[in-house]
C-alpha atoms as a PDB file:
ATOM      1  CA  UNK A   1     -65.690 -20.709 -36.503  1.00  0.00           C
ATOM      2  CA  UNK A   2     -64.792 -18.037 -39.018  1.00  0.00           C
ATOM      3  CA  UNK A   3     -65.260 -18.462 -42.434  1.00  0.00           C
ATOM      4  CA  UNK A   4     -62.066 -17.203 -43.859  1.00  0.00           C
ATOM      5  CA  UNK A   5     -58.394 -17.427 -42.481  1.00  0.00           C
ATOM      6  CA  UNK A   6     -55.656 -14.773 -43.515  1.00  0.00           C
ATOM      7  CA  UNK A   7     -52.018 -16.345 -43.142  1.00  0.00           C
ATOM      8  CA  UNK A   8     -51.414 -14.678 -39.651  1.00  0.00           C
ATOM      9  CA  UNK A   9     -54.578 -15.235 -38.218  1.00  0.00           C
ATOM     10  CA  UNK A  10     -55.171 -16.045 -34.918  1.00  0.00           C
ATOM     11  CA  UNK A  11     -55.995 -19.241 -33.289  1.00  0.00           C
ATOM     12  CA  UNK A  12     -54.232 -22.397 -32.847  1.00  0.00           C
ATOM     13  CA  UNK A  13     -52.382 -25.432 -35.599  1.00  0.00           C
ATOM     14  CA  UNK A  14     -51.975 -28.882 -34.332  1.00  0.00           C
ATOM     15  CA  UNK A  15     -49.338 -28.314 -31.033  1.00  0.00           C
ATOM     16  CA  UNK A  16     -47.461 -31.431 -32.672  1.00  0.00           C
ATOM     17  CA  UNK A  17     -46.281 -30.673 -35.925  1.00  0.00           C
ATOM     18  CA  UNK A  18     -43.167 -31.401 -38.109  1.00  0.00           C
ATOM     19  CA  UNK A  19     -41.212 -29.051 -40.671  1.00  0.00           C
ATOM     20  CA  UNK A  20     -40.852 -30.621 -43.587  1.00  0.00           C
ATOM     21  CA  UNK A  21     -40.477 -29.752 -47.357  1.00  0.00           C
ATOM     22  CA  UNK A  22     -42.335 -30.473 -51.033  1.00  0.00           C
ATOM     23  CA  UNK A  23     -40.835 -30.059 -54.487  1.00  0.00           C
ATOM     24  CA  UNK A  24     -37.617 -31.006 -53.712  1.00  0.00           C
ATOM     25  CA  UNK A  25     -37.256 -28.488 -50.635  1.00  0.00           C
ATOM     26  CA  UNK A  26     -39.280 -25.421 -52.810  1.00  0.00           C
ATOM     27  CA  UNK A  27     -41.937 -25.642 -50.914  1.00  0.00           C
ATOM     28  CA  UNK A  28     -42.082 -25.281 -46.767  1.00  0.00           C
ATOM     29  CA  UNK A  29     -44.203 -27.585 -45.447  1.00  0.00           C
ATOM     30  CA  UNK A  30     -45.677 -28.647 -41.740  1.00  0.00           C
ATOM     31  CA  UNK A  31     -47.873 -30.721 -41.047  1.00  0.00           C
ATOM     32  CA  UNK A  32     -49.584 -32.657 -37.747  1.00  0.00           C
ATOM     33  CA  UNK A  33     -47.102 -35.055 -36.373  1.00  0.00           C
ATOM     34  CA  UNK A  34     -49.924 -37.693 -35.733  1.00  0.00           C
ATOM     35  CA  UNK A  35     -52.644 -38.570 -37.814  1.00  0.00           C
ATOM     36  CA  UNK A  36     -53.390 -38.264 -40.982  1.00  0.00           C
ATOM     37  CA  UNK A  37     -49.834 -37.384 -43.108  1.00  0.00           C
ATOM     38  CA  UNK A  38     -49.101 -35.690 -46.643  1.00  0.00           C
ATOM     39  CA  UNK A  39     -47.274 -38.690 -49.281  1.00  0.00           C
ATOM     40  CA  UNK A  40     -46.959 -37.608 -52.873  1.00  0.00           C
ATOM     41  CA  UNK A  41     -50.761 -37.895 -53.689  1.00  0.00           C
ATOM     42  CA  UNK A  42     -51.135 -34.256 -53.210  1.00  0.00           C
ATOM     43  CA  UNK A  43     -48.208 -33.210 -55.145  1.00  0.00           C
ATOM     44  CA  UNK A  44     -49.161 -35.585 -57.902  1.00  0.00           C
ATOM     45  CA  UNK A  45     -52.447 -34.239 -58.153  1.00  0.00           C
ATOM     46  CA  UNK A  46     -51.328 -30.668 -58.442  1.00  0.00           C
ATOM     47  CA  UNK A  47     -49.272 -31.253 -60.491  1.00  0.00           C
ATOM     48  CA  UNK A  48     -51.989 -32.771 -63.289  1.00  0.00           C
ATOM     49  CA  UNK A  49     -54.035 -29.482 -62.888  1.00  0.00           C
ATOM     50  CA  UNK A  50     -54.047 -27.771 -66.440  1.00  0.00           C
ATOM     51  CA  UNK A  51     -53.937 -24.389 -64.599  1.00  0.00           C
ATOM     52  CA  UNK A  52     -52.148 -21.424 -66.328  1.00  0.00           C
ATOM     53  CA  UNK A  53     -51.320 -17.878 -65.516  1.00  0.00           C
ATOM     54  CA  UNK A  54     -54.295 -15.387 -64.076  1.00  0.00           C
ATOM     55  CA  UNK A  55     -56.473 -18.507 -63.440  1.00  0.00           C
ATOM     56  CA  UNK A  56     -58.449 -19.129 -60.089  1.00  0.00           C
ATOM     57  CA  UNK A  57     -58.487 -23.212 -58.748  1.00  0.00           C
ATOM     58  CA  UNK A  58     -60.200 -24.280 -55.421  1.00  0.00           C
ATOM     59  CA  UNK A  59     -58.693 -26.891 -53.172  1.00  0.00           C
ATOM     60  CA  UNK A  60     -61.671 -28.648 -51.888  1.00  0.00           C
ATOM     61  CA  UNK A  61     -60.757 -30.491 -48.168  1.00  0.00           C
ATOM     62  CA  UNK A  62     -57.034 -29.250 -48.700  1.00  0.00           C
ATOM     63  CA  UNK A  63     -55.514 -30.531 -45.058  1.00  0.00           C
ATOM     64  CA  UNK A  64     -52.605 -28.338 -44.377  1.00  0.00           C
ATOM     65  CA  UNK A  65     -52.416 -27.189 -47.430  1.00  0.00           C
ATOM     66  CA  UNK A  66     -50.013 -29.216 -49.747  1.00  0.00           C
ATOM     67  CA  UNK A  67     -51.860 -29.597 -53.500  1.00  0.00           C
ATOM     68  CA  UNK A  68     -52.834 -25.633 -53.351  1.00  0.00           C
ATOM     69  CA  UNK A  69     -49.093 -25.030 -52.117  1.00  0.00           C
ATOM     70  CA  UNK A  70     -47.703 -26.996 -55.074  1.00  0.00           C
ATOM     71  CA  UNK A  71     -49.887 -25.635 -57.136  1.00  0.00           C
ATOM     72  CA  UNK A  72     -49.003 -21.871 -56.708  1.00  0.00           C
ATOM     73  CA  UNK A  73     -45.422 -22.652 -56.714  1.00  0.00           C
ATOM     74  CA  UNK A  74     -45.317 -24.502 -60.257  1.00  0.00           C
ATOM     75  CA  UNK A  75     -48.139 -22.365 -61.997  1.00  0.00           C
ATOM     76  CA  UNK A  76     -46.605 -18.517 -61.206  1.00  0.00           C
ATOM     77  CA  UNK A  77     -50.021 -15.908 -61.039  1.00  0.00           C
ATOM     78  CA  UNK A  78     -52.318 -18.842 -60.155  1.00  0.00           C
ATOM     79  CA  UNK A  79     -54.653 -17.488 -57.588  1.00  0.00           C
ATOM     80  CA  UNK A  80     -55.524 -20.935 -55.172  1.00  0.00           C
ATOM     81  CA  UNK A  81     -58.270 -20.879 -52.485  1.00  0.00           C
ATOM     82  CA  UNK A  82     -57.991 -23.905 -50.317  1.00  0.00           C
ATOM     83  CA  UNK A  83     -61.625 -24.861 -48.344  1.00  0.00           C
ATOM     84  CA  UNK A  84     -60.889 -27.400 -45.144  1.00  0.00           C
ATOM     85  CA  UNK A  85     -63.449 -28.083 -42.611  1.00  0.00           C
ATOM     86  CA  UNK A  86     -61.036 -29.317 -39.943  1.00  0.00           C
ATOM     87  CA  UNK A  87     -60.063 -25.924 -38.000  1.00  0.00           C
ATOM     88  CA  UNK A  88     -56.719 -26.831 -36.898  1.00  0.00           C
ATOM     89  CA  UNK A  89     -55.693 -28.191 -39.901  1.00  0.00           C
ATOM     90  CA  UNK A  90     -56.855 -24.654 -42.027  1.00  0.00           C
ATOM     91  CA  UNK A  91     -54.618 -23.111 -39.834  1.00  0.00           C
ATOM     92  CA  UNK A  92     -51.847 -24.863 -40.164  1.00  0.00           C
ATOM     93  CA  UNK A  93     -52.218 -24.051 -43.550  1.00  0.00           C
ATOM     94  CA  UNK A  94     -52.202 -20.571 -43.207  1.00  0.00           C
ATOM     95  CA  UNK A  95     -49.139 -20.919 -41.578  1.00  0.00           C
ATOM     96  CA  UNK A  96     -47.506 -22.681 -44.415  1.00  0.00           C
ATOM     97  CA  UNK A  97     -49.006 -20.007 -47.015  1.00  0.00           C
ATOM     98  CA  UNK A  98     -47.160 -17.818 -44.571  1.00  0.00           C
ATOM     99  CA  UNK A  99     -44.258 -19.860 -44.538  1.00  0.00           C
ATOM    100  CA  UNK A 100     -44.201 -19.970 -47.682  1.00  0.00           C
ATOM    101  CA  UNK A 101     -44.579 -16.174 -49.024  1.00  0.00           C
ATOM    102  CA  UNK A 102     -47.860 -16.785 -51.208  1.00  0.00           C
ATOM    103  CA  UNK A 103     -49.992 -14.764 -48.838  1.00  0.00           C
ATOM    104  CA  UNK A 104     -51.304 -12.529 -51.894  1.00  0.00           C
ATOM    105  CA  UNK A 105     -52.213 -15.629 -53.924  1.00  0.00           C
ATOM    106  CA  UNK A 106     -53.415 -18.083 -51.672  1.00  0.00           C
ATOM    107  CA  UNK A 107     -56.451 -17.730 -49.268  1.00  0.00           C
ATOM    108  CA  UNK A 108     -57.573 -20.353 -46.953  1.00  0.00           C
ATOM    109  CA  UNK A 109     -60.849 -21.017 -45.981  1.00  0.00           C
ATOM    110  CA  UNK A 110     -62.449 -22.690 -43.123  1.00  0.00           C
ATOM    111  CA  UNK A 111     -65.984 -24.779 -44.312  1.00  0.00           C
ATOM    112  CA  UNK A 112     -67.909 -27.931 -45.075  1.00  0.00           C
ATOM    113  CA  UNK A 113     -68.221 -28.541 -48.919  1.00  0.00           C
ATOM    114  CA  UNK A 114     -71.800 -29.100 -47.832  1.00  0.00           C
ATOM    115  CA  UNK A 115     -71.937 -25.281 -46.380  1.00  0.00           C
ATOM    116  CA  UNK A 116     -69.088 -23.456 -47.429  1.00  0.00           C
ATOM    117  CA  UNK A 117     -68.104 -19.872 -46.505  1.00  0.00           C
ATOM    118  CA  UNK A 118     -70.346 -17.441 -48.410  1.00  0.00           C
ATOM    119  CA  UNK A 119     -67.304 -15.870 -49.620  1.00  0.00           C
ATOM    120  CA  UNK A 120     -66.133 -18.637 -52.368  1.00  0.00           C
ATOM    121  CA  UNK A 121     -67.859 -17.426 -55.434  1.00  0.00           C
ATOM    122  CA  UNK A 122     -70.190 -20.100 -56.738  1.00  0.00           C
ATOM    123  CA  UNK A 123     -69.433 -20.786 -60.752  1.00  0.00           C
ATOM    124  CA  UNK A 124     -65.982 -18.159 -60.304  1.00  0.00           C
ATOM    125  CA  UNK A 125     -63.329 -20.764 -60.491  1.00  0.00           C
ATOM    126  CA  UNK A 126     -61.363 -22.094 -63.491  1.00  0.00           C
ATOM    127  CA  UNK A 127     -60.376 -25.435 -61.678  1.00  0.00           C
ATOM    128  CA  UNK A 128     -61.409 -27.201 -58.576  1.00  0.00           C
ATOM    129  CA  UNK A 129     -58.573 -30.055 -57.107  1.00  0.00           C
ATOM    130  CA  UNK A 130     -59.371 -32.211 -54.575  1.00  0.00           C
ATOM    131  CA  UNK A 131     -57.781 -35.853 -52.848  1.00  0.00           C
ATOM    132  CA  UNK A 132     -61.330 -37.077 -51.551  1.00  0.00           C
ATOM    133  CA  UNK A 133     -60.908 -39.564 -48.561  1.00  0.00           C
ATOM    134  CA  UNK A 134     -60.393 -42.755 -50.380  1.00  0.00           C
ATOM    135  CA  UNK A 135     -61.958 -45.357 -48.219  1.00  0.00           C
ATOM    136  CA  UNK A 136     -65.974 -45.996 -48.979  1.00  0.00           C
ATOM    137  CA  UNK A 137     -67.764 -45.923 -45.201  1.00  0.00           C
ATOM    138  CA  UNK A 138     -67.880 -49.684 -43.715  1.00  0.00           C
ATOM    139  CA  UNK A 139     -64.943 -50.839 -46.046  1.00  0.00           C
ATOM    140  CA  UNK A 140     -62.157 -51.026 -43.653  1.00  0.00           C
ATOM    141  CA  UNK A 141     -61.460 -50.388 -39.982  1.00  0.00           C
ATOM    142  CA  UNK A 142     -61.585 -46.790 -39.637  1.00  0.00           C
ATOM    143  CA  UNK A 143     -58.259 -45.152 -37.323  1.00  0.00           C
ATOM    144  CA  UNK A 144     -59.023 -44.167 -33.844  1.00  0.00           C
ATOM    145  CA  UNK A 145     -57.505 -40.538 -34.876  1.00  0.00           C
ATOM    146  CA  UNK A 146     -60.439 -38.554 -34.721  1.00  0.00           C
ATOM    147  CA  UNK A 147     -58.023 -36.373 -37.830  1.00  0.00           C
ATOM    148  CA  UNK A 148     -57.002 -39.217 -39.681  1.00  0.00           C
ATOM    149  CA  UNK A 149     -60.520 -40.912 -39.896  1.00  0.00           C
ATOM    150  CA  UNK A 150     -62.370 -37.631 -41.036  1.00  0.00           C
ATOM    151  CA  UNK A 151     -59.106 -37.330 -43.659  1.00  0.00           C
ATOM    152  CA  UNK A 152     -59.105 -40.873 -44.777  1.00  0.00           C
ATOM    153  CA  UNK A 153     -63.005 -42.305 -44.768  1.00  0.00           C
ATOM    154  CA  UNK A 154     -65.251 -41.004 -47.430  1.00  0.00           C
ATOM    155  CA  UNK A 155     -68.684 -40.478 -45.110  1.00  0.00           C
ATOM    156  CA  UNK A 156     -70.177 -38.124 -48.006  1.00  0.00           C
ATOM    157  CA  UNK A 157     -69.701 -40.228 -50.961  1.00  0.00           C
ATOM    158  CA  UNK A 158     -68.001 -38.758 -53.900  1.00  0.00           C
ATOM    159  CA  UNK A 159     -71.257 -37.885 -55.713  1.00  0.00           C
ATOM    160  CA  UNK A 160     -71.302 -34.481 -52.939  1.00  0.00           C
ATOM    161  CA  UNK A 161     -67.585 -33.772 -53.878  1.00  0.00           C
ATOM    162  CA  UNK A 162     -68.008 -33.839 -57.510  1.00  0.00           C
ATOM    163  CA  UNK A 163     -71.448 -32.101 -56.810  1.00  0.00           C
ATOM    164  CA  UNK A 164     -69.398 -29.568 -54.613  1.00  0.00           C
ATOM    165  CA  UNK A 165     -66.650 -28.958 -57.221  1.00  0.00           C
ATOM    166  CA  UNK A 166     -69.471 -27.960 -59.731  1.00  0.00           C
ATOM    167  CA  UNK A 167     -70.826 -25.264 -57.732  1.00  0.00           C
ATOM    168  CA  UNK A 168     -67.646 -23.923 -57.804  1.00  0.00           C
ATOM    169  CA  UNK A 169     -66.457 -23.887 -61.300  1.00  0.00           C
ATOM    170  CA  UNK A 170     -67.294 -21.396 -64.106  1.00  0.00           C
ATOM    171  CA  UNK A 171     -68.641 -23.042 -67.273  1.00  0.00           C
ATOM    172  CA  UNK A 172     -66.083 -25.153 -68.926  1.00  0.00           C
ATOM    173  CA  UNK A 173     -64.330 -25.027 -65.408  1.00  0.00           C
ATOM    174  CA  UNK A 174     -62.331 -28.506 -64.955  1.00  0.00           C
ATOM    175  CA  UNK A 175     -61.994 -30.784 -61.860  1.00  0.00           C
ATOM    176  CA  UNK A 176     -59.039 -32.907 -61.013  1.00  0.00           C
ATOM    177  CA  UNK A 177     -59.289 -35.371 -58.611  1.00  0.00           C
ATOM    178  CA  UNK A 178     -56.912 -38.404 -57.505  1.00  0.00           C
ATOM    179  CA  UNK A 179     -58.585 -41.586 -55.811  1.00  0.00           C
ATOM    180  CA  UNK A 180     -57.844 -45.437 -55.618  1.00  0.00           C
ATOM    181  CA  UNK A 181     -57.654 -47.413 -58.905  1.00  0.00           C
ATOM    182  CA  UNK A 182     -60.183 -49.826 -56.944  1.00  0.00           C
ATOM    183  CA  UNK A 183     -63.004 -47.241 -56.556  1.00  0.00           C
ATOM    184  CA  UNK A 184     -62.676 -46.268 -60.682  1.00  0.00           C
ATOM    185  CA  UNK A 185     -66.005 -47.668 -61.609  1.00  0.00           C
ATOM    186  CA  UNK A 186     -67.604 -45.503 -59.373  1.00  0.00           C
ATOM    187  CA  UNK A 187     -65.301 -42.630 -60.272  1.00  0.00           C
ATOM    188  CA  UNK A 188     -66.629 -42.666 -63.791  1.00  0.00           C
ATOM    189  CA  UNK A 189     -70.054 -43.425 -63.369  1.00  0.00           C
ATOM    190  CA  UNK A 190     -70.295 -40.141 -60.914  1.00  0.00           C
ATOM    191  CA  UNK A 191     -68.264 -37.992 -63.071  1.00  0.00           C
ATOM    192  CA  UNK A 192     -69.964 -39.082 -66.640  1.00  0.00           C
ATOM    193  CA  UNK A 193     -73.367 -38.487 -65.079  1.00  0.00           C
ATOM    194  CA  UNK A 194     -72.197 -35.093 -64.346  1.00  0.00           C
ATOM    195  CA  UNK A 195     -69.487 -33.780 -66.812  1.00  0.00           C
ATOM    196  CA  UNK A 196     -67.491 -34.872 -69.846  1.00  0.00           C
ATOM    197  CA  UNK A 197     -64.251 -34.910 -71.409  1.00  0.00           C
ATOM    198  CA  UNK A 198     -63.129 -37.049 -68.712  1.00  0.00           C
ATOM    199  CA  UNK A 199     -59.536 -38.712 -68.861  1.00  0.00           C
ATOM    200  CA  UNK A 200     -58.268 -41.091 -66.617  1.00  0.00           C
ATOM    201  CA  UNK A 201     -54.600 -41.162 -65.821  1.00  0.00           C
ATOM    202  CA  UNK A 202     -53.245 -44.378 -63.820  1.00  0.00           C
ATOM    203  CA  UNK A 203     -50.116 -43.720 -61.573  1.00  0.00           C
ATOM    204  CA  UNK A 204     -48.421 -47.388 -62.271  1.00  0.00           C
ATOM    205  CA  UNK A 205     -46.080 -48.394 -58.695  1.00  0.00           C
ATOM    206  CA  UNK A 206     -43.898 -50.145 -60.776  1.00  0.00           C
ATOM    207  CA  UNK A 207     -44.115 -51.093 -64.848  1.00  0.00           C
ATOM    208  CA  UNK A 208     -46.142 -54.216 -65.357  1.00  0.00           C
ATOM    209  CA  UNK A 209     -47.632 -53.330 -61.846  1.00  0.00           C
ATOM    210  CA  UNK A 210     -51.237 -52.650 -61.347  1.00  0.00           C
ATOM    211  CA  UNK A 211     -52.092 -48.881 -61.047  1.00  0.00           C
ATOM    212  CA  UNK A 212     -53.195 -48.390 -56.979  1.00  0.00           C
ATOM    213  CA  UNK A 213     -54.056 -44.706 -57.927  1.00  0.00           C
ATOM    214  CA  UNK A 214     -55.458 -42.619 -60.483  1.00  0.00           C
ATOM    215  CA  UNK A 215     -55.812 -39.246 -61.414  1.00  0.00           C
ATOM    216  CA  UNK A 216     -59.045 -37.857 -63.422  1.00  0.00           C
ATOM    217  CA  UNK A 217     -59.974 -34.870 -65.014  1.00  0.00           C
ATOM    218  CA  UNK A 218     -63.538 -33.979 -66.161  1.00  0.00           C
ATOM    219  CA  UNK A 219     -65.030 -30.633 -67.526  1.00  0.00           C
ATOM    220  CA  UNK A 220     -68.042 -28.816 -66.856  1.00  0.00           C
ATOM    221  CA  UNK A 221     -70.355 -28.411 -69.535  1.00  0.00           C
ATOM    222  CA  UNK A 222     -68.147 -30.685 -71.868  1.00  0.00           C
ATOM    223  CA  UNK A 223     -69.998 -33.771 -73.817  1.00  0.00           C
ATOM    224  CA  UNK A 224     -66.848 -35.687 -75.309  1.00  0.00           C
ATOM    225  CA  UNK A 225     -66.019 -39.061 -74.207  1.00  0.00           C
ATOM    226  CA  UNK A 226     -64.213 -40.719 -71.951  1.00  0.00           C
ATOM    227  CA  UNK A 227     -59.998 -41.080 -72.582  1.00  0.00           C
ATOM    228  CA  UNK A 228     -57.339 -43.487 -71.014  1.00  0.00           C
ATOM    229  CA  UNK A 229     -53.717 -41.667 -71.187  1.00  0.00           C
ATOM    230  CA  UNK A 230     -50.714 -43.222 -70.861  1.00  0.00           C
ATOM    231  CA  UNK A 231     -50.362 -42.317 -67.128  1.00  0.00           C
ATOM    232  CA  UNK A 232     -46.980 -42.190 -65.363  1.00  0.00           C
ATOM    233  CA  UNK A 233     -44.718 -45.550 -63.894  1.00  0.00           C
ATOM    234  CA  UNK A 234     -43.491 -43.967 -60.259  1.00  0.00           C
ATOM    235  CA  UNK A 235     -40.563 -46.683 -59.541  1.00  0.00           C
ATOM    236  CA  UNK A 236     -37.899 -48.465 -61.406  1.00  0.00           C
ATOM    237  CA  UNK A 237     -37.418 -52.351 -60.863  1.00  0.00           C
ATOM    238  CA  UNK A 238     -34.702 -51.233 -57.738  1.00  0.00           C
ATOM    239  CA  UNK A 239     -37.939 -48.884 -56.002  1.00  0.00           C
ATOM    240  CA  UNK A 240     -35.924 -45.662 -56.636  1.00  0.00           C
ATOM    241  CA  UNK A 241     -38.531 -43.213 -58.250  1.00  0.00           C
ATOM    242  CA  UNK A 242     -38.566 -43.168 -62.237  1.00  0.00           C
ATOM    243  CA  UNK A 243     -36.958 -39.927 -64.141  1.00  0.00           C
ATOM    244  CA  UNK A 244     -40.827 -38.929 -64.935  1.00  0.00           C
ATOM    245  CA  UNK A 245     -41.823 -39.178 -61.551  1.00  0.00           C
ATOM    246  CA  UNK A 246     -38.277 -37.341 -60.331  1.00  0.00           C
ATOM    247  CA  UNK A 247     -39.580 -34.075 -62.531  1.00  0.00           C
ATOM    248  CA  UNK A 248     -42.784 -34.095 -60.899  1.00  0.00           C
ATOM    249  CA  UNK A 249     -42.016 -34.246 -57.356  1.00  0.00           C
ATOM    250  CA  UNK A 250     -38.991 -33.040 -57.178  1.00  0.00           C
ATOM    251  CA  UNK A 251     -38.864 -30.450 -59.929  1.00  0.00           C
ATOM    252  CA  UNK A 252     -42.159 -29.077 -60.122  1.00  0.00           C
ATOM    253  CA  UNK A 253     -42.693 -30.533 -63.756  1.00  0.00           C
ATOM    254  CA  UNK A 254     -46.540 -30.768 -64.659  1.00  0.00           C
ATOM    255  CA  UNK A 255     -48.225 -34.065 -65.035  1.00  0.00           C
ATOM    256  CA  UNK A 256     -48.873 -34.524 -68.857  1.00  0.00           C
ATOM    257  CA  UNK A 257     -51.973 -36.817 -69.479  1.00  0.00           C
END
């Protein structure tokens, strides 16, 4: 397996893939036809990284590639690195870096965040994003897609990801993750044991709904408390998407806490 993948590499994507789009159609996007598929969790998370101009963020377990794609295309001179162990998926995400034109500023990277490529620069990144498999090992019935199951059940615990994430980051480096509301106690506990200034941002279905996601940022090196923002309603009453959520996925708008 190599540790690196340029755009045009060689090797082979999932043979079963669909052409789709992101960001309202500014972003090309394909992804495996079966298995595990891209919603709006990865564009939602990208879109809450506080990433500016000249700035370096890694895409830890990045699939085919959608948070670091939507990432480079709202934040112009962003450099993104995207790390996935799954071969076939990395390079289907090369393709879509191809696809997409953003060969000189994205660079993905084939790797477990347990033993990642020696060519990711420990402490050299300004941000670290990642969409962590969401379901805690024994929780639920895990999918017979060997793809899916690897992309959807959490068999390091999120204590390695966040551990991952701040191997990667340079001092005062932040990490934004998204995970399920439900799994929040354990969200916090991991991250305040670990960083500060962390603020939690609930993604509310519907308002007077429940939040069923949540997005959290933390900082390395940071000792402030904890924050709850305002978060984001994604539906109206009639379960068309809110004019907040519209500029986000659809317009590329960042995700204000």
């Amino acid at each position: 397996m190599k540790p690196r993948l340029v755009a045009k590499g060689g090797g082979d994507a999932p043979a079963l893939a669909t052409d789709g789009t992101l960001l309202g159609g500014r972003v090309k996007f394909r992804q495996p036809a079966k298995g595990y598929r891209v919603a709006i969790d990865p564009i939602l998370l990208a879109a809450a990284v506080p990433a500016a101009e000249g700035e370096r963020a890694l895409d830890l377990g990045a699939g085919a590639g959608a948070a670091g794609l939507c990432l480079a295309e709202r934040v112009p001179g962003c450099r993104v690195d995207c790390l996935e162990a799954q071969e076939d998926l990395a390079r289907l995400a090369a393709e879509n870096v191809s696809a997409n034109k953003l060969d000189r500023r994205i660079i993905v990277h084939v790797g477990d965040l347990r033993r990642p490529p020696s060519d990711l620069p420990r402490g050299g990144f300004d941000h670290v994003l990642m969409n962590p498999p969401y379901v805690a090992v024994g929780a639920a019935d895990a999918s017979p897609e060997p793809s899916k199951r690897k992309a959807t059940v959490d068999e390091l615990g999120i204590e390695a990801w966040i551990d991952a994430a701040l191997r990667f980051l340079k001092a005062r480096g932040r990490l934004t993750l998204i995970h399920r509301a439900d799994r929040l106690d354990e969200l916090i506990v991991a991250l305040s044991e670990r960083m500060g200034e962390i603020a939690v941002i609930p993604l509310w279905p519907k308002a007077g709904e429940a939040a069923r996601r949540v997005i959290l940022r933390a900082r390395k090196g940071a000792k402030s408390p904890a924050r709850l923002c305002a978060g984001l309603v994604l539906h109206n009453a009639d379960g068309t998407f809110t004019a907040e959520a519209e500029a986000v996925l659809r317009a590329g708008a960042a995700l204000e806490p």
